[in-house]
Protein backbone atom coordinates (compact mmCIF):
# COMPACT_ATOMS: atom_id res chain seq x y z
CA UNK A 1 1.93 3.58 34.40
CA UNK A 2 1.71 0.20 32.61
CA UNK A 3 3.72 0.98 29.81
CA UNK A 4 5.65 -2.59 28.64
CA UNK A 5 9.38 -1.89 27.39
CA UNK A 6 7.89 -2.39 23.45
CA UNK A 7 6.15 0.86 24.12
CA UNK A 8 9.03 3.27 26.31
CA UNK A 9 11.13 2.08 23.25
CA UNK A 10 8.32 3.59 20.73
CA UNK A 11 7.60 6.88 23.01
CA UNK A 12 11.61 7.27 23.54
CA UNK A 13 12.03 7.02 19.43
CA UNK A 14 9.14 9.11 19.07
CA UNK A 15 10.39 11.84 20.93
CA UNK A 16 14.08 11.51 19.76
CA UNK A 17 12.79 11.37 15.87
CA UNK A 18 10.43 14.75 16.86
CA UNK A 19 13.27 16.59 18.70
CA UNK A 20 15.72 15.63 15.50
CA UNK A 21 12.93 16.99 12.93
CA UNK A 22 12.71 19.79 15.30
CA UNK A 23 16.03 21.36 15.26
CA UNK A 24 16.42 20.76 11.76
CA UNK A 25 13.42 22.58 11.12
CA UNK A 26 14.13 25.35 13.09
CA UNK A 27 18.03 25.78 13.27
CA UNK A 28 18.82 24.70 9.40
CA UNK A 29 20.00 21.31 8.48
CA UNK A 30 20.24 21.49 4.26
CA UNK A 31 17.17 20.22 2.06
CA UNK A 32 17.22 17.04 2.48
CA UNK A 33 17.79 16.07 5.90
CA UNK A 34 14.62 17.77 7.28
CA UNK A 35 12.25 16.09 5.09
CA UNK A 36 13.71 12.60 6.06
CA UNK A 37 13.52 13.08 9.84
CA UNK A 38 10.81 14.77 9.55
CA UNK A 39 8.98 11.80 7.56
CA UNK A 40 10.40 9.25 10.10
CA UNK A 41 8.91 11.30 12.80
CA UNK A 42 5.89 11.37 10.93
CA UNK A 43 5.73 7.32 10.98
CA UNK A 44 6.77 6.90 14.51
CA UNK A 45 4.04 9.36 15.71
CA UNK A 46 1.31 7.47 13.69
CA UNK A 47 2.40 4.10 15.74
CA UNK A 48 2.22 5.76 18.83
CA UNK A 49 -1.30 6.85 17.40
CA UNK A 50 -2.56 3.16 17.04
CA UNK A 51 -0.80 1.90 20.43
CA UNK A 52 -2.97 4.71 22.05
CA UNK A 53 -6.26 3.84 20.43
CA UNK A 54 -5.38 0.04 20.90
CA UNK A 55 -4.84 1.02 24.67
CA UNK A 56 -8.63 1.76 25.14
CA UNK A 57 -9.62 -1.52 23.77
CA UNK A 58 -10.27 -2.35 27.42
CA UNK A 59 -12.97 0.18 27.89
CA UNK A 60 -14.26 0.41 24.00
CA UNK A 61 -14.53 -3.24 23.14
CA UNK A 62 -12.46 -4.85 20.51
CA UNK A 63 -14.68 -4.30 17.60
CA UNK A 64 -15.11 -0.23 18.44
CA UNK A 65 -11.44 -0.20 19.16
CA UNK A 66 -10.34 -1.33 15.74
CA UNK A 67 -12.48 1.23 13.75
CA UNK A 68 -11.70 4.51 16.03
CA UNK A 69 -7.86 3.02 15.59
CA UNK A 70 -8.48 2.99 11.61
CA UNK A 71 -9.55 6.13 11.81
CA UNK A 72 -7.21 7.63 13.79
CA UNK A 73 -4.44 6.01 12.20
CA UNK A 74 -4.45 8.66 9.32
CA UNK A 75 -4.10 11.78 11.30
CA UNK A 76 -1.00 12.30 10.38
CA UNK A 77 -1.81 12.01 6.50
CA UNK A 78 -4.96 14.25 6.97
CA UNK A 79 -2.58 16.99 8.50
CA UNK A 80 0.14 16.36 6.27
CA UNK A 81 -2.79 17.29 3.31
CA UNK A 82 -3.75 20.02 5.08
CA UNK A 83 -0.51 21.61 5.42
CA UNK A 84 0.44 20.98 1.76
CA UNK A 85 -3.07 23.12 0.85
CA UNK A 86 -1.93 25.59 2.87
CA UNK A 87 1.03 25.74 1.25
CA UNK A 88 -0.39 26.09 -2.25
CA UNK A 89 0.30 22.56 -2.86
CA UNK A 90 -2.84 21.50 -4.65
CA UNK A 91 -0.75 18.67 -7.44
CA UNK A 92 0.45 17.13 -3.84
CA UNK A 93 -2.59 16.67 -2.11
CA UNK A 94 -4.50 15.56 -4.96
CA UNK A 95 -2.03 12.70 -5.48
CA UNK A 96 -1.64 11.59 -1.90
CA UNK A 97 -4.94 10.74 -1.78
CA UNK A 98 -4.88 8.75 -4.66
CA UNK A 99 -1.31 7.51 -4.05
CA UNK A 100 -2.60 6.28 -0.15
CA UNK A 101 -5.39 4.11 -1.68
CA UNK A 102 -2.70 2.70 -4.10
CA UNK A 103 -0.41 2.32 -2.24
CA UNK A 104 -2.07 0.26 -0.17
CA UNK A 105 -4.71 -2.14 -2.59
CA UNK A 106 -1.27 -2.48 -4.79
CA UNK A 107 2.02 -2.03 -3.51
CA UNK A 108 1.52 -3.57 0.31
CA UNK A 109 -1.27 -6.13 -0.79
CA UNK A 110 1.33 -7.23 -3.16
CA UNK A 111 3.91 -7.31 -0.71
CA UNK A 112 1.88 -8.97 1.90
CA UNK A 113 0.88 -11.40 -1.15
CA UNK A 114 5.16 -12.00 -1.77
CA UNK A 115 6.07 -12.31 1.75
CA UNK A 116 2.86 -14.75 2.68
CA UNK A 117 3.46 -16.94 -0.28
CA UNK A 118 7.03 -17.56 -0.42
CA UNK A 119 6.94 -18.01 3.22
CA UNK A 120 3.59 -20.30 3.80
CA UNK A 121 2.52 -21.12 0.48
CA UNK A 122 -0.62 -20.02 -1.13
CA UNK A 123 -3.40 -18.55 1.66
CA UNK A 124 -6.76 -18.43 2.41
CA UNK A 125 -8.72 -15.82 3.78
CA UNK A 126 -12.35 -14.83 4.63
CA UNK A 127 -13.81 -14.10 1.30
CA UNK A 128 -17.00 -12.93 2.72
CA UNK A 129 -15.17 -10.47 4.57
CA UNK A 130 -13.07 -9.43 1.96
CA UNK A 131 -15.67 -8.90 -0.75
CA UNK A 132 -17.30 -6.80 1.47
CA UNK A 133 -14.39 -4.21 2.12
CA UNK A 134 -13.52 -4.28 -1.34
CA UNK A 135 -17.10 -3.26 -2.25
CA UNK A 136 -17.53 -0.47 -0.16
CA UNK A 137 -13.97 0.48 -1.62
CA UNK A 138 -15.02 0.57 -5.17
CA UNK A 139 -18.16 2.26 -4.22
CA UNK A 140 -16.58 4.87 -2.27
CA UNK A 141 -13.76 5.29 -5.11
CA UNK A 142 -16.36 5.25 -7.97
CA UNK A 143 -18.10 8.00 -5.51
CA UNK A 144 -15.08 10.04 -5.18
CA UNK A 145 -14.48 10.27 -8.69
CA UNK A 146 -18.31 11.88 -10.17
CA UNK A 147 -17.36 15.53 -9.74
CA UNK A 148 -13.96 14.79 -11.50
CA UNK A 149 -15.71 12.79 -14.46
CA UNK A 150 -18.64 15.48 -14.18
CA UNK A 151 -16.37 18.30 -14.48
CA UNK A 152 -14.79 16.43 -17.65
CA UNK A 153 -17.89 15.74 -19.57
CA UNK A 154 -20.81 17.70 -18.49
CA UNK A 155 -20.55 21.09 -19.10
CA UNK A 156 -23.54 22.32 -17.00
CA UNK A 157 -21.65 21.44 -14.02
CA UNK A 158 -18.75 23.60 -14.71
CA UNK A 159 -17.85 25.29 -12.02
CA UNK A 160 -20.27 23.78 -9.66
CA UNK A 161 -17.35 21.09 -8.82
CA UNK A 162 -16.57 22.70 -5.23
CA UNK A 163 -20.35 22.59 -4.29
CA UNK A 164 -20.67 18.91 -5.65
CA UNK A 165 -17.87 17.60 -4.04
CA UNK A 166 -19.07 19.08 -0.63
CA UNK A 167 -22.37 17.22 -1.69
CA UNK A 168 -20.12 13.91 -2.09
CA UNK A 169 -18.61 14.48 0.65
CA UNK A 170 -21.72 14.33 3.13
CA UNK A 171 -22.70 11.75 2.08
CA UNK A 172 -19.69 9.57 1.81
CA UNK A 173 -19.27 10.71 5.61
CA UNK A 174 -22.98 9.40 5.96
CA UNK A 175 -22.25 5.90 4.52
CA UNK A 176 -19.16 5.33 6.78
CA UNK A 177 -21.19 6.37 9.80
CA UNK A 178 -24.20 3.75 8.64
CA UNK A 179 -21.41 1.08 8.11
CA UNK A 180 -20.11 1.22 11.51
CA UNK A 181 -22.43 -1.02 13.10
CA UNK A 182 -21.90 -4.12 10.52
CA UNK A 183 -18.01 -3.41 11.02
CA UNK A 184 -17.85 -3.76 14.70
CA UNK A 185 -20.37 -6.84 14.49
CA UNK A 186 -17.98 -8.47 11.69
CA UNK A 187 -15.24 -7.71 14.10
CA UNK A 188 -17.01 -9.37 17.36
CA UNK A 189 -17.84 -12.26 15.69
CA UNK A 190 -14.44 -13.02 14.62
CA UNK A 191 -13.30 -12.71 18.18
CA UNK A 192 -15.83 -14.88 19.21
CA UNK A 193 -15.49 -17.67 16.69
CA UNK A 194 -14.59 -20.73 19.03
CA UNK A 195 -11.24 -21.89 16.37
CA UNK A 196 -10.24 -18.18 15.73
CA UNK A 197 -6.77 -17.08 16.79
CA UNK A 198 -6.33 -14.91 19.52
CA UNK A 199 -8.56 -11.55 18.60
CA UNK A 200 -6.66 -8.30 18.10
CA UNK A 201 -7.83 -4.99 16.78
CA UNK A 202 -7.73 -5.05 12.70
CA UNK A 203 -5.00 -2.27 12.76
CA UNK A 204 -3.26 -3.64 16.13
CA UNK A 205 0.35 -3.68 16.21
CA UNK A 206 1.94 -7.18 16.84
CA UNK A 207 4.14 -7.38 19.91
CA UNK A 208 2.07 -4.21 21.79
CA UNK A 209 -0.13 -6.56 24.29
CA UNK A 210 2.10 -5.69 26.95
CA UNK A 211 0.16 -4.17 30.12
CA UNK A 212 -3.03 -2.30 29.92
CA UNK A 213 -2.73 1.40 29.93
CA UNK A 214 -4.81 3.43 32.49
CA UNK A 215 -7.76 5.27 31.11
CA UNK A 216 -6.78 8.63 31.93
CA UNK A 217 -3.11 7.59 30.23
CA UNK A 218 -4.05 6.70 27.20
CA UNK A 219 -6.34 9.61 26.17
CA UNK A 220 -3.42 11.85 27.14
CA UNK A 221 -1.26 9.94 25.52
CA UNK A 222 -3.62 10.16 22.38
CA UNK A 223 -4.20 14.16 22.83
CA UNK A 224 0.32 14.56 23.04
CA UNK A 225 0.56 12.65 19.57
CA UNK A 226 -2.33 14.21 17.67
CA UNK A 227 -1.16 17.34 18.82
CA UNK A 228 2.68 15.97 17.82
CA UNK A 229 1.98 14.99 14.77
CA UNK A 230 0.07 18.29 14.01
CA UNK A 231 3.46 20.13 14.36
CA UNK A 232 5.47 17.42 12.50
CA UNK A 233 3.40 17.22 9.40
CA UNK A 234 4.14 20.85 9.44
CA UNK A 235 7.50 20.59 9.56
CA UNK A 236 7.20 17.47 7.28
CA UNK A 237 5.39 19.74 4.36
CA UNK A 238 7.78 22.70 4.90
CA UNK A 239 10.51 20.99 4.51
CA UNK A 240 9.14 18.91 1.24
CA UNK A 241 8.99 21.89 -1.65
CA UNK A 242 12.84 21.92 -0.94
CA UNK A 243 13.46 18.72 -0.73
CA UNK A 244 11.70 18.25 -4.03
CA UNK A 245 14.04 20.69 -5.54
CA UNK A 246 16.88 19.27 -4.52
CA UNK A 247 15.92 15.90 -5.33
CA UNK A 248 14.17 16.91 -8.71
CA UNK A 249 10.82 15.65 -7.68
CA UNK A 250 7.30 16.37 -8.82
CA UNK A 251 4.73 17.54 -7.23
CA UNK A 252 2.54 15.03 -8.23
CA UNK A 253 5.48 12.20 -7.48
CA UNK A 254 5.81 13.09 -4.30
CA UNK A 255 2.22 13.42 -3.09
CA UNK A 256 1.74 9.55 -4.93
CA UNK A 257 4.52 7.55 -4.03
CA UNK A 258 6.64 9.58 -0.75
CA UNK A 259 4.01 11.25 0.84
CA UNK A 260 1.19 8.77 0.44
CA UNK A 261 4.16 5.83 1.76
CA UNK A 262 5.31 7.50 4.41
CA UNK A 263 1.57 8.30 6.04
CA UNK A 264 0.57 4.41 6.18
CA UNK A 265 4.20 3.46 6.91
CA UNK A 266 3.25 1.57 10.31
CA UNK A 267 0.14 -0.27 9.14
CA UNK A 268 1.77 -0.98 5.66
CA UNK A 269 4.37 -2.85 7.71
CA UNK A 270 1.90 -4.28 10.22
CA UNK A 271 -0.08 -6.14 7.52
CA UNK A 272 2.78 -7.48 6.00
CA UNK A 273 4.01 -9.05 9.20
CA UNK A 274 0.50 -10.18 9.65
CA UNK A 275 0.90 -12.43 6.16
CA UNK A 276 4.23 -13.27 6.97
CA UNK A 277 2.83 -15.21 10.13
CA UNK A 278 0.18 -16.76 8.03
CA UNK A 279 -2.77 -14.27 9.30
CA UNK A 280 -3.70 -13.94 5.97
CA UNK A 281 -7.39 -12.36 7.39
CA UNK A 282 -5.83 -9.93 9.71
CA UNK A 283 -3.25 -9.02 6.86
CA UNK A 284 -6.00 -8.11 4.36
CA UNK A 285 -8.30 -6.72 7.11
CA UNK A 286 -5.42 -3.75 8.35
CA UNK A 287 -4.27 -3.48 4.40
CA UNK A 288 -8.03 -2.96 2.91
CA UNK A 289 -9.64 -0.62 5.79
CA UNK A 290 -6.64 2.35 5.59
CA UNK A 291 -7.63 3.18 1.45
CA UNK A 292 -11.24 2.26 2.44
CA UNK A 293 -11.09 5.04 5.25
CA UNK A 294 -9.17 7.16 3.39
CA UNK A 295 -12.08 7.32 0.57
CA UNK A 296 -14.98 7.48 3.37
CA UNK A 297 -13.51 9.85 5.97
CA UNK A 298 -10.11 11.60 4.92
CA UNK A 299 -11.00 12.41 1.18
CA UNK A 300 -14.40 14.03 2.70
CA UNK A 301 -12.70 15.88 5.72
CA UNK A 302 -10.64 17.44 3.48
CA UNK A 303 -12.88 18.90 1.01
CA UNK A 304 -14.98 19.77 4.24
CA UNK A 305 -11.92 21.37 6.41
CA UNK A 306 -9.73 22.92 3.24
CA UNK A 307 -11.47 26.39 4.24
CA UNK A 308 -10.06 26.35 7.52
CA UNK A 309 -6.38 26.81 6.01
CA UNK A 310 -7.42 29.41 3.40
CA UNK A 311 -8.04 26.73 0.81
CA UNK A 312 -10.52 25.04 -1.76
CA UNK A 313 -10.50 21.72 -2.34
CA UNK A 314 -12.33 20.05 -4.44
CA UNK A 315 -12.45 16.27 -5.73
CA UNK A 316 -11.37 17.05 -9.35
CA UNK A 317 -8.69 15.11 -10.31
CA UNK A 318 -6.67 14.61 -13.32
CA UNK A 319 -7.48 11.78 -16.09
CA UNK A 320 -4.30 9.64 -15.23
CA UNK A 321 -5.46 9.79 -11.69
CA UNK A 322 -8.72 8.84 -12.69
CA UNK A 323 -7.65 5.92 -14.42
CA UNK A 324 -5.00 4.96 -11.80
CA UNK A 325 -7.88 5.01 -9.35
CA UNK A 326 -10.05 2.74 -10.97
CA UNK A 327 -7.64 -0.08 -12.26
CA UNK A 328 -6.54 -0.60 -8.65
CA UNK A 329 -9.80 -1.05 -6.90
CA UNK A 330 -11.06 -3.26 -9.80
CA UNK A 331 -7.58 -5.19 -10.22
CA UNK A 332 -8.43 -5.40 -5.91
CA UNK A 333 -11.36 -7.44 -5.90
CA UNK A 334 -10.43 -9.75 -8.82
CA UNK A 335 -7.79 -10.65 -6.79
CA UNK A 336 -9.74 -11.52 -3.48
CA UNK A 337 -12.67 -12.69 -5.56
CA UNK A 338 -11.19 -16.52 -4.98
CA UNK A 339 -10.31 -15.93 -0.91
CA UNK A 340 -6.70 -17.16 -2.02
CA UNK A 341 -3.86 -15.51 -2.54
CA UNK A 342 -0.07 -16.20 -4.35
CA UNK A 343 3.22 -14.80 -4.30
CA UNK A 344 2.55 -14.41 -8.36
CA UNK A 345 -0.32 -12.25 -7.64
CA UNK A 346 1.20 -10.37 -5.37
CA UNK A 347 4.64 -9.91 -7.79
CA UNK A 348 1.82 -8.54 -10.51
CA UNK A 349 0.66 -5.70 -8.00
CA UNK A 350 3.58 -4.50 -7.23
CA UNK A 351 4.55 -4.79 -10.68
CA UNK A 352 1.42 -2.68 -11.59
CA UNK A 353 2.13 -0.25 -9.04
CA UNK A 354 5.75 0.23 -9.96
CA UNK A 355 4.39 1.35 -13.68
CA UNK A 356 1.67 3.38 -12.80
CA UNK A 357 4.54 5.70 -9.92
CA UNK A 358 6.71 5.87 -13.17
CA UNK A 359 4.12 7.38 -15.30
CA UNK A 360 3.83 9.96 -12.46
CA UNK A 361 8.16 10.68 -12.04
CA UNK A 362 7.55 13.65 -14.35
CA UNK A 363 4.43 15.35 -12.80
């Protein structure tokens, strides 16, 4: 079927880790246990998720690949929200959207800073590249954030917030659909540049360029984990108001910090083995697109596809959010302004990101 051992060892984890998050979801297993195999489930799907996308490279082209596998990639975090509005739980899914953009432009850019610099030294990167992604970030972001600071100080608009964040929405959905093009061109011509390493899909795995799926495999194997990690972000959100209980957790702690980690978990790791091996573009290329798609295309889905699950989302968010949000993407591009990057900067990030989670422990 042209499956390499890497990926029977992923599909055998992935349906060990669902079967395990299974029975304890269905014949009892405590608090806490469910919502830990559950969330590991969660991860493992999301990598099966990205081998399947990167399997169609073949047929897509390498630029195309690597933005439907960007996309993609956050199922899992899109269903996980979904659930949790179900579920009444607004605090959580307001914070996991914030807490997936942190996460990544502080906590694994930092990271992928540490590792790359105490390893290799100080590295360079495509600034050009870079500047651009961060842009459309703080765009996106600053877009996200008008019906929350409209809500807050103009008072004509209150309680027009649902119909302006639909209005947001569109058109956020619009800009990622107009930047397409430019991001599969930027992504040819780095495959094509004559001293560039070997290409691979800006979310790609390392290690998964084993044999080349069939066609007909790899879109089934993409329909059995979307459908997979449907039912385990299910479990994973019915199992997390107990857990929280147990645990003494927030709402608003869990959506920013465990539920916001554990939905990037793969390509948080992937870019920081990226740095480690001194592929300081690819590291900052699969770090920057996950918040940037979670602004353009998750944050806009959901206010878009709440309804379906009985719910109303909007894009109101709290002040401390607010501010959270905007530090980060600003405290972002200073720190790929210079196309260099440190250990020390990286330290600071995380050291930033650290403060900001605490300020959030209490709700």
């Amino acid at each position: 079927m042209g499956f390499s051992r890497a990926d029977w060892r992923l599909i055998v984890l992935c349906v060990l880790g669902s079967a395990g998050a299974g029975v304890t979801r269905f014949a009892g297993g405590g608090t806490v246990l469910p919502f830990v195999l559950s969330g590991i489930a969660l991860a493992l799907l999301a990598s099966l998720v990205g081998r399947s996308v990167e399997a169609l490279g073949d047929r897509l082209g390498a630029g195309a690949t690597g933005v439907v596998q960007s996309a993609l990639g956050n199922l899992p975090e899109l269903f996980v929200v979904l659930f949790a509005l179900r579920d009444g739980l607004y605090e959580v899914a307001s914070a996991s959207i914030v807490g997936s953009i942190l996460a990544n432009v502080l906590l694994v850019l930092g990271l992928a800073f540490v590792v790359g610099g105490v390893k290799n030294g100080p590295q360079r990167f495509g600034a050009e590249s870079a500047r651009t992604i961060t842009m459309l970030l703080v765009l996106a972001v600053f877009a996200l954030l008008i019906p929350a600071l409209t809500a807050a100080l103009h008072t004509p608009a209150a309680g027009h917030e649902r119909g302006l964040s639909i209005i947001v929405s569109i058109l956020l959905l619009g800009l990622f659909a107009a930047s397409l093009p430019a991001a599969i061109r930027r992504r040819k011509s780095a495959e094509a540049a004559p001293t560039a390493e070997p290409a691979v899909a800006a979310s790609a795995e390392p290690g998964h360029h084993g044999p080349s799926w069939p066609l007909g495999v790899a879109l089934g194997m993409l329909a059995v984990t979307g459908v997979g990690a449907a039912f385990v972000s299910e479990w994973f959100v019915h199992a997390l108001e107990p857990a929280m209980g147990t645990l003494g957790i927030s709402q608003a702690f869990a959506g920013l910090v465990i539920v916001a980690i554990a939905g990037n978990a793969v390509e948080n790791v992937v870019g920081i083995q990226f740095a480690a091996k001194n592929q300081s573009d690819y590291a900052l290329s699969v770090i920057l697109q996950s918040p940037l798609q979670i602004a353009l295309v998750i944050a806009p889905a959901l206010v878009l596809l709440s309804p379906l699950v009985g719910a109303s989302f909007t894009l109101v968010l709290p002040p401390l959010l607010i501010a959270a949000l905007i530090i980060a993407v600003l405290v972002a591009v200073l720190v790929v302004l210079d196309g260099e990057s440190t250990w020390l900067e990286g330290a600071t990030l995380i050291v930033l990101y650290c403060v900001i989670a605490a300020a959030f422990w209490w709700g």
